[in-house]
C-alpha atoms as a PDB file:
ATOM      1  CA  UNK A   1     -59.604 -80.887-113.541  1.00  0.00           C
ATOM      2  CA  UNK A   2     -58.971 -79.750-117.008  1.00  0.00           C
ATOM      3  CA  UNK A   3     -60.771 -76.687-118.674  1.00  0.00           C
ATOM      4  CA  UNK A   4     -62.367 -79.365-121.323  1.00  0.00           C
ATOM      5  CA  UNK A   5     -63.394 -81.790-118.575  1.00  0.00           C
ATOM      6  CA  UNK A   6     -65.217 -78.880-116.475  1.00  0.00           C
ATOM      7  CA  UNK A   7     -66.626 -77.062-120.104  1.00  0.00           C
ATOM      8  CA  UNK A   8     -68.179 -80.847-120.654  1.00  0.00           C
ATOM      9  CA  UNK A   9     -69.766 -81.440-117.436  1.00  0.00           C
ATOM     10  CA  UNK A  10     -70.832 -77.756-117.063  1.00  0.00           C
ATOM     11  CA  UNK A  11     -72.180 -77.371-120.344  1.00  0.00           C
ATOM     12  CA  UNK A  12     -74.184 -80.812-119.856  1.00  0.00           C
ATOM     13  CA  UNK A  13     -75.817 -80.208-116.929  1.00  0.00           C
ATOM     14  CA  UNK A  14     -77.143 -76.521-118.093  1.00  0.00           C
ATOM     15  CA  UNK A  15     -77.916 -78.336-120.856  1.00  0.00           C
ATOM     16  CA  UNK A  16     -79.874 -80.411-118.448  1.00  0.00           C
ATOM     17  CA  UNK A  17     -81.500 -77.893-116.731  1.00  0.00           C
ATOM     18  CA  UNK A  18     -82.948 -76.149-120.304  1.00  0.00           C
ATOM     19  CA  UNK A  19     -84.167 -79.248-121.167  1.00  0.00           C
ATOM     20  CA  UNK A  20     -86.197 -80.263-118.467  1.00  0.00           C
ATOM     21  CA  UNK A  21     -86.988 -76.733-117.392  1.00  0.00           C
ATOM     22  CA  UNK A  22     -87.384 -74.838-120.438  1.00  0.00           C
ATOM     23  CA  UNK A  23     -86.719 -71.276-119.468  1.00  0.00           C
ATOM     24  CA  UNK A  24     -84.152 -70.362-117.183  1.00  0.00           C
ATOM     25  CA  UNK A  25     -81.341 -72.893-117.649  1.00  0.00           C
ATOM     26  CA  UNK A  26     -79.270 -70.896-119.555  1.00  0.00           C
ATOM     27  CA  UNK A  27     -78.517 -68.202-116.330  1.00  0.00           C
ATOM     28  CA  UNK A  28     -76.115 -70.627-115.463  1.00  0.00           C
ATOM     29  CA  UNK A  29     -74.281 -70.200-118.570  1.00  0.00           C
ATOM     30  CA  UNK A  30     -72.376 -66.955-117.001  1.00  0.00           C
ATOM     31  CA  UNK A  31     -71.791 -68.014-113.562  1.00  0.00           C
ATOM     32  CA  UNK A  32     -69.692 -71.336-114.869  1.00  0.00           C
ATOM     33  CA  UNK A  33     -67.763 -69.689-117.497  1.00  0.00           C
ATOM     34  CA  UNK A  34     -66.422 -66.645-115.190  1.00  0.00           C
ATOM     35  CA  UNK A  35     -65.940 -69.228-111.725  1.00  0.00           C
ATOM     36  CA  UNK A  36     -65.295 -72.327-113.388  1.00  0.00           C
ATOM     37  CA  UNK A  37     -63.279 -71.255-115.966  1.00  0.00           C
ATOM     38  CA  UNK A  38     -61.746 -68.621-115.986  1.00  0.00           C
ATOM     39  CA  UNK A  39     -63.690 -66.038-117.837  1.00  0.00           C
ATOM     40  CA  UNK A  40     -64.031 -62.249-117.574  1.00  0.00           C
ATOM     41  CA  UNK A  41     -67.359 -61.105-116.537  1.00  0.00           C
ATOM     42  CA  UNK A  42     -67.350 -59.451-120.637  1.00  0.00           C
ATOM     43  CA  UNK A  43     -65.756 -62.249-122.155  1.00  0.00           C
ATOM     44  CA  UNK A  44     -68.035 -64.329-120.053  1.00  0.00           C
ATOM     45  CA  UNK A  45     -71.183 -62.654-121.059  1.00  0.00           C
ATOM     46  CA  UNK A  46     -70.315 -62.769-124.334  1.00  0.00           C
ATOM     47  CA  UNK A  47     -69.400 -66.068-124.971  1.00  0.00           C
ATOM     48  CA  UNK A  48     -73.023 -66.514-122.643  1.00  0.00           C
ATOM     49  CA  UNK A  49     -74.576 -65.294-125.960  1.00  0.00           C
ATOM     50  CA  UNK A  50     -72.810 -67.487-128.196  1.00  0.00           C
ATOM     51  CA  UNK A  51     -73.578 -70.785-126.282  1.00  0.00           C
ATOM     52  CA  UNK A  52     -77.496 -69.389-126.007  1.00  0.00           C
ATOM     53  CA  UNK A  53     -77.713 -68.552-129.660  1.00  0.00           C
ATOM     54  CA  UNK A  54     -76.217 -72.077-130.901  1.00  0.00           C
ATOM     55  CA  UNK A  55     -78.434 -73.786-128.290  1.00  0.00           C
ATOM     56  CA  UNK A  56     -81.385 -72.057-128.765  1.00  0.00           C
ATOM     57  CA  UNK A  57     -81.680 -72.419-132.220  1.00  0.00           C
ATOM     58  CA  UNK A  58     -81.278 -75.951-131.990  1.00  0.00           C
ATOM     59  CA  UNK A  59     -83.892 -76.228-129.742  1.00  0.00           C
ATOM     60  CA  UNK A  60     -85.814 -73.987-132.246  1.00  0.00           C
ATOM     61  CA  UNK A  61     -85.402 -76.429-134.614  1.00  0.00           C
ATOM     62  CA  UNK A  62     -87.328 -79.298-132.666  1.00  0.00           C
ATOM     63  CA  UNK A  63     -90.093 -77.344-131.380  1.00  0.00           C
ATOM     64  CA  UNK A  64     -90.491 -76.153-135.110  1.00  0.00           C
ATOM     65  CA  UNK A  65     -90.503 -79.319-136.597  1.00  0.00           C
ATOM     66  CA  UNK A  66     -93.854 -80.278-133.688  1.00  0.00           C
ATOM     67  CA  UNK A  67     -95.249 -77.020-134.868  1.00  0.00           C
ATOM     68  CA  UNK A  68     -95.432 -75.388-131.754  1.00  0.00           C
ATOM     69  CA  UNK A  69     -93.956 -71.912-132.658  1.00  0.00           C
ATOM     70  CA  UNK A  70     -95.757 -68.663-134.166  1.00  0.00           C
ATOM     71  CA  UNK A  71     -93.713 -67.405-136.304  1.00  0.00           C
ATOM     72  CA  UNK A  72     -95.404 -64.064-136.994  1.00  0.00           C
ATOM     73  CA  UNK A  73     -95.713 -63.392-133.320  1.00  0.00           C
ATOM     74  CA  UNK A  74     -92.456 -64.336-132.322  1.00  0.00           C
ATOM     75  CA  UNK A  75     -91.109 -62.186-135.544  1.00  0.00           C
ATOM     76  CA  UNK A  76     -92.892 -59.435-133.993  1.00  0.00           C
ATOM     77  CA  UNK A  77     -92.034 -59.672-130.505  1.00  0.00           C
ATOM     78  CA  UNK A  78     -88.433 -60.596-131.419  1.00  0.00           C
ATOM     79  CA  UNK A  79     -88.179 -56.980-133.561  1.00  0.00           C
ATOM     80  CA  UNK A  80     -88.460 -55.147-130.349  1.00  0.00           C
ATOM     81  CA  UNK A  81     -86.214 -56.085-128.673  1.00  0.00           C
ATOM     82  CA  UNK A  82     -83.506 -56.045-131.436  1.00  0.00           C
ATOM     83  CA  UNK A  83     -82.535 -52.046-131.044  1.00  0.00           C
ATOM     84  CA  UNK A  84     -82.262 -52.921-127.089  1.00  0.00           C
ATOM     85  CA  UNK A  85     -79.995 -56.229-127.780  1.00  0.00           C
ATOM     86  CA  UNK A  86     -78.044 -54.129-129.855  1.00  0.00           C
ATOM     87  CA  UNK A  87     -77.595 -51.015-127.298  1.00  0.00           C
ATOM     88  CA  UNK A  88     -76.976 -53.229-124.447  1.00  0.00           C
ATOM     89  CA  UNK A  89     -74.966 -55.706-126.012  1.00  0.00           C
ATOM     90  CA  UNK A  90     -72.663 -52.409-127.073  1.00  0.00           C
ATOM     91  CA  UNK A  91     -72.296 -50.741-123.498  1.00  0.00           C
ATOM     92  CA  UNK A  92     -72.106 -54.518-121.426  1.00  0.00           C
ATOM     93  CA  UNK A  93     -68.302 -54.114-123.010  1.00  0.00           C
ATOM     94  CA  UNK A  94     -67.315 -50.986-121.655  1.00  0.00           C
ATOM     95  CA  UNK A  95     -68.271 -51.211-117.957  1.00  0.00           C
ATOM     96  CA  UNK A  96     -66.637 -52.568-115.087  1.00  0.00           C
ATOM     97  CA  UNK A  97     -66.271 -56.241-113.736  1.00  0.00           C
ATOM     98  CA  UNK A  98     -67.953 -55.869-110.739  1.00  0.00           C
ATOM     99  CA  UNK A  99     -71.174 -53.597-111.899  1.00  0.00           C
ATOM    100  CA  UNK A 100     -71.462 -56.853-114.821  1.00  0.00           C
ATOM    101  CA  UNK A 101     -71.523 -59.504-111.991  1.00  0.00           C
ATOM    102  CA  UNK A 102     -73.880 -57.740-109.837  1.00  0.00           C
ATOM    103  CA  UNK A 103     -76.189 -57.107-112.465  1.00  0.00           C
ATOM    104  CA  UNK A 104     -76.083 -60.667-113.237  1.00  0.00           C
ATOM    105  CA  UNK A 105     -76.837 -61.496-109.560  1.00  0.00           C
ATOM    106  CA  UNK A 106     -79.850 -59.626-109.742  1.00  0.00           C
ATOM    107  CA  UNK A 107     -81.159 -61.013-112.801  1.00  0.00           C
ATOM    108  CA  UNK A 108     -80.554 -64.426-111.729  1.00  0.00           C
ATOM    109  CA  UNK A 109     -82.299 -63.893-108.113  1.00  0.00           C
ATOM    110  CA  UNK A 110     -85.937 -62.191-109.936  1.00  0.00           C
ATOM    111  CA  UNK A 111     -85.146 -65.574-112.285  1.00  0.00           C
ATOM    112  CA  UNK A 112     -85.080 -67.796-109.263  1.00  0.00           C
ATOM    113  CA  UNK A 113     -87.972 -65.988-107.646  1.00  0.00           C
ATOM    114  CA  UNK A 114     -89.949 -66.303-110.374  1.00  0.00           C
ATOM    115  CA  UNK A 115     -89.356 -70.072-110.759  1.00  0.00           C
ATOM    116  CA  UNK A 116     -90.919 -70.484-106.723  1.00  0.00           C
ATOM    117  CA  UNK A 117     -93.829 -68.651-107.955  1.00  0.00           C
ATOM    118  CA  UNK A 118     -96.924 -70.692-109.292  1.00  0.00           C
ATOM    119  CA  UNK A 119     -97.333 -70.269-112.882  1.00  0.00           C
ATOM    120  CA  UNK A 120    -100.617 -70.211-114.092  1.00  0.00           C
ATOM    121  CA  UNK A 121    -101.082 -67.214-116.429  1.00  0.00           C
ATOM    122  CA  UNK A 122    -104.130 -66.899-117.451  1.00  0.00           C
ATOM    123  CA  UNK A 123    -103.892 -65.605-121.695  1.00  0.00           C
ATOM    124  CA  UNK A 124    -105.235 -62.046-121.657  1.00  0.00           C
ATOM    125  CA  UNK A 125    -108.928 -61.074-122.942  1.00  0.00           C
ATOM    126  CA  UNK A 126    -107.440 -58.499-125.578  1.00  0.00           C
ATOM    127  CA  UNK A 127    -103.979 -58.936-126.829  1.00  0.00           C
ATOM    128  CA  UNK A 128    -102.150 -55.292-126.004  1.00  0.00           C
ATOM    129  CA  UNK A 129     -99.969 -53.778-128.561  1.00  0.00           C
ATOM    130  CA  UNK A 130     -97.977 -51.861-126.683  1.00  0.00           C
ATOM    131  CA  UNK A 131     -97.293 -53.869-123.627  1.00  0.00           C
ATOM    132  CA  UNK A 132     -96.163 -57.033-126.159  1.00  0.00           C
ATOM    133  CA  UNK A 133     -93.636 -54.372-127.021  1.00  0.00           C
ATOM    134  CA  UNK A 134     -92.398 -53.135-123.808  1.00  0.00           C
ATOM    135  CA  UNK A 135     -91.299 -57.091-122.427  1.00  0.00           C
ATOM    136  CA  UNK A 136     -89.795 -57.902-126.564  1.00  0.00           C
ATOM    137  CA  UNK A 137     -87.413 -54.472-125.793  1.00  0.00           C
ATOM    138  CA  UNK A 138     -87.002 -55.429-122.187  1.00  0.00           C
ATOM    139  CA  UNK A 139     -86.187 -59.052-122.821  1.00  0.00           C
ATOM    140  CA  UNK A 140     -83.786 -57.801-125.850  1.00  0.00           C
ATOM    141  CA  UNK A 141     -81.924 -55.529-123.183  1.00  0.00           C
ATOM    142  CA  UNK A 142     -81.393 -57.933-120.472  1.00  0.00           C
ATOM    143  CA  UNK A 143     -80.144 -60.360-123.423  1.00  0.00           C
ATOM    144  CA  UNK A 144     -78.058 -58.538-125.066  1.00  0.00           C
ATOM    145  CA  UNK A 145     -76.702 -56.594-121.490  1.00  0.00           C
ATOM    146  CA  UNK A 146     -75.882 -60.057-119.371  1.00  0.00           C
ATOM    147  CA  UNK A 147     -75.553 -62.932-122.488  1.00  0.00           C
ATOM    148  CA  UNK A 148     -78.689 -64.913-121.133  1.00  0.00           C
ATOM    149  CA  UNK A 149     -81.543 -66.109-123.003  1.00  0.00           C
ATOM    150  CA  UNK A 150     -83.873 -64.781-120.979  1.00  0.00           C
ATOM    151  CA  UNK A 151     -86.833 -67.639-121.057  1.00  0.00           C
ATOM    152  CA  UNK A 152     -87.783 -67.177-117.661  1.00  0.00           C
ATOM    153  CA  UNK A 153     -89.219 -63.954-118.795  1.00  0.00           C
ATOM    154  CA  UNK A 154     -90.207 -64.512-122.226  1.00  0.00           C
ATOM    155  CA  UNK A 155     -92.441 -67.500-121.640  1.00  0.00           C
ATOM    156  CA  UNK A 156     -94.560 -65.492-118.871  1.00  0.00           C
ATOM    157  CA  UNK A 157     -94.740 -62.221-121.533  1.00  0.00           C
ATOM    158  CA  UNK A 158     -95.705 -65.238-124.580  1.00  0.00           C
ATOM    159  CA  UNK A 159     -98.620 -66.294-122.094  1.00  0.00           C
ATOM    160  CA  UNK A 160    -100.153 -63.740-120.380  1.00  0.00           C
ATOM    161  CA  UNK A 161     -99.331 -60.503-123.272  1.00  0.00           C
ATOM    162  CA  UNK A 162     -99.703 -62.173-126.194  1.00  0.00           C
ATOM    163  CA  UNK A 163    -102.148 -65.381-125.481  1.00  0.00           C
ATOM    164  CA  UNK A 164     -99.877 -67.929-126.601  1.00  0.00           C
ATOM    165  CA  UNK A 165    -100.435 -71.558-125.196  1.00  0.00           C
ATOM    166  CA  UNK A 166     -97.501 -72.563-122.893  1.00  0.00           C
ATOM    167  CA  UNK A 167     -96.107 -75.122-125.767  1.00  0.00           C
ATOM    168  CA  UNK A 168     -96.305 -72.273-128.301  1.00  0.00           C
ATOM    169  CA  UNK A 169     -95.293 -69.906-125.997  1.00  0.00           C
ATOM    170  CA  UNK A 170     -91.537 -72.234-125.040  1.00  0.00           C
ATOM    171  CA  UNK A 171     -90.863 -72.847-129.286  1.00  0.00           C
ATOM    172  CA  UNK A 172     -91.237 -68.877-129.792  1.00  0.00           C
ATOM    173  CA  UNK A 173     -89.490 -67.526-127.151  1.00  0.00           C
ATOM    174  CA  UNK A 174     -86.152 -69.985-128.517  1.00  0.00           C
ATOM    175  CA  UNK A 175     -86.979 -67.836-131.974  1.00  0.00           C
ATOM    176  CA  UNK A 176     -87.214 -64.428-129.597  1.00  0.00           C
ATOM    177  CA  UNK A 177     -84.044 -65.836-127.881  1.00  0.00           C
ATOM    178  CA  UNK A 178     -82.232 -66.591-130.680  1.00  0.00           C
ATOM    179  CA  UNK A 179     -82.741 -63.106-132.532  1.00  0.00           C
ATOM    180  CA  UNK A 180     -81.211 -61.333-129.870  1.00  0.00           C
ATOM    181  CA  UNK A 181     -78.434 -63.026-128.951  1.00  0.00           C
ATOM    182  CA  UNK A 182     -77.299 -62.917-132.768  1.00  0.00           C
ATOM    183  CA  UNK A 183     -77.997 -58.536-132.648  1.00  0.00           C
ATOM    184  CA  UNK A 184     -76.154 -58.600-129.468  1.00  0.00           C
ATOM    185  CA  UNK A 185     -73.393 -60.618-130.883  1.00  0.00           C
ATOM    186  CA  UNK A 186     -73.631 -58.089-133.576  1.00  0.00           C
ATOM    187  CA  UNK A 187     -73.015 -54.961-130.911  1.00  0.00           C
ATOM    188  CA  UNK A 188     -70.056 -56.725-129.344  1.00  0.00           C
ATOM    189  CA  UNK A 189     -67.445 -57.694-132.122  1.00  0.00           C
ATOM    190  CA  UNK A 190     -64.254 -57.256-131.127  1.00  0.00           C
ATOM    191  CA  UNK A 191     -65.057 -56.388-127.890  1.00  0.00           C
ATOM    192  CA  UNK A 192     -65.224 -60.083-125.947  1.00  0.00           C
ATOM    193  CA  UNK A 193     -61.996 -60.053-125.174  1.00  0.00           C
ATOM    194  CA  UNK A 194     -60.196 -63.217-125.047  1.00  0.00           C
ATOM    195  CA  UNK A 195     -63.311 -66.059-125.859  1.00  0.00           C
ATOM    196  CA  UNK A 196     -61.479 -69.224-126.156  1.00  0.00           C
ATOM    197  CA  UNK A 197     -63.080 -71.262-128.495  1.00  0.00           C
ATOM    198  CA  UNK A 198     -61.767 -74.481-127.202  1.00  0.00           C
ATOM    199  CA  UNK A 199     -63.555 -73.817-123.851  1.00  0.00           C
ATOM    200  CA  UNK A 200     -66.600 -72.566-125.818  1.00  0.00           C
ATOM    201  CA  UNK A 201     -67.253 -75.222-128.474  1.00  0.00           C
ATOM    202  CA  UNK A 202     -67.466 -78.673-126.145  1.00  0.00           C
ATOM    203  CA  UNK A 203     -69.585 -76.585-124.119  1.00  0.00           C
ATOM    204  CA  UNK A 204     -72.117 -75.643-126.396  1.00  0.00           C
ATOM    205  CA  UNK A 205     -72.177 -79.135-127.921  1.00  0.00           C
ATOM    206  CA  UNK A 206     -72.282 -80.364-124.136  1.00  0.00           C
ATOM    207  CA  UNK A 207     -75.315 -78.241-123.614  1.00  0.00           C
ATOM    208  CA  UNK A 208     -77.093 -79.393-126.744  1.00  0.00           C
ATOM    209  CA  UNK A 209     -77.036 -83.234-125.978  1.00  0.00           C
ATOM    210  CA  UNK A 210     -77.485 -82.389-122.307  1.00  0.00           C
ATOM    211  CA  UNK A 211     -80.741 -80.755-123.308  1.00  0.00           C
ATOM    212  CA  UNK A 212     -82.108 -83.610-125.175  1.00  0.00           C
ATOM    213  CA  UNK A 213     -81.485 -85.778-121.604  1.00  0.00           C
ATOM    214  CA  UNK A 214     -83.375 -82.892-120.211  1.00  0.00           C
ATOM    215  CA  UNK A 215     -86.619 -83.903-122.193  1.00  0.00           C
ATOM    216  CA  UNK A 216     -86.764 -87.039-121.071  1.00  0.00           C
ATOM    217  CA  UNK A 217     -85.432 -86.158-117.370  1.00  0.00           C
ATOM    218  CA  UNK A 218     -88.944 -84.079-116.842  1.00  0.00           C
ATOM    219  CA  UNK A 219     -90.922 -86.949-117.929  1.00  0.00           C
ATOM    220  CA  UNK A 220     -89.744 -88.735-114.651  1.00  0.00           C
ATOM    221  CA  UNK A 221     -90.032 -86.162-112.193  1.00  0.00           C
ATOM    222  CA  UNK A 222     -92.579 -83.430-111.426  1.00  0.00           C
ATOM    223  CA  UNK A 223     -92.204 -80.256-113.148  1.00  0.00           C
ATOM    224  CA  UNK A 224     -92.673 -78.322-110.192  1.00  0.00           C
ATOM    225  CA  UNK A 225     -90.040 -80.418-108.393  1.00  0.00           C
ATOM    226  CA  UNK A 226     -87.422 -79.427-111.138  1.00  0.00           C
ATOM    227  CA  UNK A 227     -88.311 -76.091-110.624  1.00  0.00           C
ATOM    228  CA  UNK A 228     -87.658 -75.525-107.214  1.00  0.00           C
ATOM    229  CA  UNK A 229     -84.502 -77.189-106.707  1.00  0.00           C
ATOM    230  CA  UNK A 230     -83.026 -75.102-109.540  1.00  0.00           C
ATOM    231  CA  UNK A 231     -84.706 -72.088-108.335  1.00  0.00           C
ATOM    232  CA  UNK A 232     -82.634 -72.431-104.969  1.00  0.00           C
ATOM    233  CA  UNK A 233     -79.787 -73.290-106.928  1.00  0.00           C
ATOM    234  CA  UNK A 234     -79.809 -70.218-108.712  1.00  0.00           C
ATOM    235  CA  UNK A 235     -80.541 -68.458-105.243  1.00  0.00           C
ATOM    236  CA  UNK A 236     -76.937 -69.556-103.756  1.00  0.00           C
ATOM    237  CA  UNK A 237     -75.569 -68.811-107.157  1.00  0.00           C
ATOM    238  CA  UNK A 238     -76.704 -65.142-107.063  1.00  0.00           C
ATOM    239  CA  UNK A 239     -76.205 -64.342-103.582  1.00  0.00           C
ATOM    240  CA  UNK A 240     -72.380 -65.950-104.148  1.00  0.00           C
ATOM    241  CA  UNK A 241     -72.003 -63.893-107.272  1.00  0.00           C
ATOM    242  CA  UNK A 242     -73.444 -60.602-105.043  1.00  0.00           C
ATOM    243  CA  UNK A 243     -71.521 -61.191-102.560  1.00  0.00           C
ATOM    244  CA  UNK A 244     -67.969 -61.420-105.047  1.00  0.00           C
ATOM    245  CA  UNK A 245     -69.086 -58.388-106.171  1.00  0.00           C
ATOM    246  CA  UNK A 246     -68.984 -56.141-103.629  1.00  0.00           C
ATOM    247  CA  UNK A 247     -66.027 -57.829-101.977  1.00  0.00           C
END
């Protein structure tokens, strides 16, 4: 199958999965472009950030438009984790293949586990300063280090840190999302290595209509449904990806 065929269908069915799932689709993003086609684990990553920046901030746009992000707190929570973006984004260049991929595998295991847990956050009695700044800086690291939006942790921190409602909480973190995937970008000119553009562009624009499909996908099956069968799916995809690395 051609490199356009597979950047198509993989870009539309992540696009799927952030659609219908909200956070978490995008940790799919890395494993397609470095197994599927062809990528480094750095250009991968960074190209990740690219596809999450474009498609997050289309999202942003919608969920903007129904009113259901805070701006101020999202601002806020976004400025925290720019320095991190920035830092990580700069060394995820310089190390090695396989300490990339099994970082990744990590990250997308806790994302999977915390897709099988019940969600019900509960907003916090008093909103805490310091904590809301501790998951912006570690959500900006783990962006900017791996090239994944990260959703699967910044809705939980938008709930149960800050108090946002879960609506609110999904339109901010795509503002969140999108601010550090641009500062990572930022870290990691020139050092992407080969990105291929003509793999990267009908895969972003795969992923955007994909994620409008999404939307109305969730409205005919349970949430929780979704949520598990991706959550397993992400659990093969991270053991495979631990297992490569180590090889």
């Amino acid at each position: 199958m051609s490199p356009l065929i597979l950047a198509l269908v993989a870009g539309a069915v992540i696009g799927l999965a952030l659609g219908a799932l909200g956070g978490g689709g995008s940790v799919l993003t890395v494993p397609a472009l470095i197994y599927l086609l062809g990528f480094s684990p750095v250009s991968a990553t960074t190209a990740g950030l690219i596809i999450v920046a474009v498609t997050s901030a289309t999202a942003l746009y919608a969920h903007a438009r129904d009113g259901n992000v805070a701006w101020r707190t999202g601002a806020l929570f976004a400025a925290a984790g720019i320095v991190p973006a920035v830092l990580a984004g700069a060394a995820a260049g310089h190390l090695p293949a396989a300490a990339l991929t099994t970082a990744f595998a990590v990250v997308a295991a806790l994302a999977a586990v915390r897709m099988l847990r019940p969600s019900g956050a509960e907003p916090p009695e008093r909103i805490r300063p310091a904590g809301a700044a501790g998951a912006g800086a570690g959500l900006g690291a783990v962006t900017g280090f791996l090239g994944v939006g990260g959703g699967f942790l910044a809705v939980p921190a938008l709930v149960g840190v800050l108090g946002l409602r879960m609506k609110q909480a999904v339109g901010t973190s795509l503002l969140v999302i999108t601010v550090n995937s641009l500062a990572a970008l930022t870290a990691r000119a020139g050092t992407g290595g080969d990105l291929r553009w003509e793999v990267i562009a009908p895969f972003t624009g795969a992923a955007i209509l994909g994620a409008w499909d999404g939307k109305r996908l969730a409205s005919k099956i349970t949430g929780p449904t979704l949520q598990r069968v991706f959550a397993f799916v992400l659990l093969g995809v991270a053991a495979f990806m631990l297992v490569d690395a180590i090889a």
